[in-house]
C-alpha atoms as a PDB file:
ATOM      1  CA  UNK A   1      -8.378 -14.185  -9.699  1.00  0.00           C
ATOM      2  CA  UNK A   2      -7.992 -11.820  -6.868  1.00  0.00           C
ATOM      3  CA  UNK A   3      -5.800 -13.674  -5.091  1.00  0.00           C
ATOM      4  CA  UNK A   4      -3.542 -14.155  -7.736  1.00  0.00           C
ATOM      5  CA  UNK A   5      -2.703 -10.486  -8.102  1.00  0.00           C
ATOM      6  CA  UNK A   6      -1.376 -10.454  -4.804  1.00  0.00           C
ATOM      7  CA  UNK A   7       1.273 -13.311  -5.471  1.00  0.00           C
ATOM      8  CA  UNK A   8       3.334 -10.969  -7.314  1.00  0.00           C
ATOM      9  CA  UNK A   9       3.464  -8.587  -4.874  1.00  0.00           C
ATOM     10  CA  UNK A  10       4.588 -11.205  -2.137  1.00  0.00           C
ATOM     11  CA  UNK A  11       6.912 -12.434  -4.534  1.00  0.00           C
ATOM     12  CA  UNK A  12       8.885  -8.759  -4.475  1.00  0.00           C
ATOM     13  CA  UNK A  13       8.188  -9.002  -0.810  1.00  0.00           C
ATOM     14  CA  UNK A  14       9.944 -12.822  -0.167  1.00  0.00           C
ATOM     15  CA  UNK A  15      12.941 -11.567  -2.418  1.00  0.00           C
ATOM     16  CA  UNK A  16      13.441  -8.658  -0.626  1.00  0.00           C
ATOM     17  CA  UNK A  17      13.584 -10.072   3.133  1.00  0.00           C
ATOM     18  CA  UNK A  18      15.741 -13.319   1.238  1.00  0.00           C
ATOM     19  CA  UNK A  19      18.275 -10.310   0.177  1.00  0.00           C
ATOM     20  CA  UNK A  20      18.274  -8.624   3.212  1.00  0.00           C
ATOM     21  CA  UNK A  21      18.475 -11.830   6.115  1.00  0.00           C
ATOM     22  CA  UNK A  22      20.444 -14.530   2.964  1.00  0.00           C
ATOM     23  CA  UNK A  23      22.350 -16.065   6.294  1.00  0.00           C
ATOM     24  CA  UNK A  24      19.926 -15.369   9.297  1.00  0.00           C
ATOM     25  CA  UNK A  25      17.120 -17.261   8.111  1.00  0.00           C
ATOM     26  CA  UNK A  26      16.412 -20.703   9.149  1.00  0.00           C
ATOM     27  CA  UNK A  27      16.098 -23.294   6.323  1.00  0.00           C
ATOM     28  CA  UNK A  28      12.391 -23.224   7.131  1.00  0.00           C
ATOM     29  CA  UNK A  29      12.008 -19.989   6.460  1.00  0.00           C
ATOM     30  CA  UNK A  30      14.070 -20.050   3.472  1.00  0.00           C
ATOM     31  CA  UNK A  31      11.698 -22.739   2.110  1.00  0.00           C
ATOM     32  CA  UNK A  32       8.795 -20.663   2.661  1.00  0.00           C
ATOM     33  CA  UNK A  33      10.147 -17.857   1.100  1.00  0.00           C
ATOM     34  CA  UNK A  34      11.698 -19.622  -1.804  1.00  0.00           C
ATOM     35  CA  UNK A  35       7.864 -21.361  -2.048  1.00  0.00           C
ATOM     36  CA  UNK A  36       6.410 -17.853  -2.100  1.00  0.00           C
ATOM     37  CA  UNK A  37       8.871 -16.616  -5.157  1.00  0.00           C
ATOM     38  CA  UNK A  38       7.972 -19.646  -7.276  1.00  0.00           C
ATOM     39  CA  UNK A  39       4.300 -19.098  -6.803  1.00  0.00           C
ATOM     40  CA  UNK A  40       4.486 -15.564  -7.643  1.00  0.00           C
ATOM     41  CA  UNK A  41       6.222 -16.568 -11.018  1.00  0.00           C
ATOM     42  CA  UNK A  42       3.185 -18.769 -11.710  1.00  0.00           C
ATOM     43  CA  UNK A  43       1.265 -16.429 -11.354  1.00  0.00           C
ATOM     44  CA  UNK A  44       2.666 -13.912 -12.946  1.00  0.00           C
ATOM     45  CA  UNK A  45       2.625 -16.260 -15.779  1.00  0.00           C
ATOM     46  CA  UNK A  46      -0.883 -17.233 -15.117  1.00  0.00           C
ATOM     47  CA  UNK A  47      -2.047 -13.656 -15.452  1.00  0.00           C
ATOM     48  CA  UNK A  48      -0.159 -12.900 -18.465  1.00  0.00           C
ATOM     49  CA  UNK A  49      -1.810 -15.995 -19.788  1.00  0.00           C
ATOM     50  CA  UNK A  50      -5.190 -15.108 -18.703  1.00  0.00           C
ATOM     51  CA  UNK A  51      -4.972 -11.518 -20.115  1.00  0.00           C
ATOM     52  CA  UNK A  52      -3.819 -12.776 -23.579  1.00  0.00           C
ATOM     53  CA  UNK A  53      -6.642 -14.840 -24.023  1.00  0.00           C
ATOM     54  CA  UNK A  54      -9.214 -11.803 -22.604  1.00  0.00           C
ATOM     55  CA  UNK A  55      -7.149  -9.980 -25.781  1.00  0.00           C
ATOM     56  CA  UNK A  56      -7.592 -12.465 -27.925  1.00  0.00           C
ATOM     57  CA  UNK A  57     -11.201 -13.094 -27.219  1.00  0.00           C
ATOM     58  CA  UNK A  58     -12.215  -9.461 -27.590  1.00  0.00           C
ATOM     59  CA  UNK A  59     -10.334  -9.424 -31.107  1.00  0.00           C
ATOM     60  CA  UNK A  60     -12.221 -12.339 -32.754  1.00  0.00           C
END
């Protein structure tokens, strides 16, 4: 689970360098940083998901 709090944060961290090099960056390394985003919405979503059933569980 620990890891997956930190794909959030690298997430914020891909979409910031993507805004700040767009052109620069080599199609690899827009790959990898486009990669990094979409994992970081899974997770996000994968928390989210997680903590609703910890809710949910603790009300029944």
């Amino acid at each position: 689970m620990w890891l997956l709090r930190g794909a959030p944060k690298n997430k914020e961290v891909a979409e910031r360098i993507l805004k700040q090099r767009g052109d620069k960056l080599t199609p690899e390394e827009r790959a990898y940083l486009l990669e990094t985003i979409r994992m970081g919405l899974e997770a996000e979503r994968y928390i989210k998901e997680i903590e609703k059933q910890k809710k949910a569980s603790k009300e029944a």
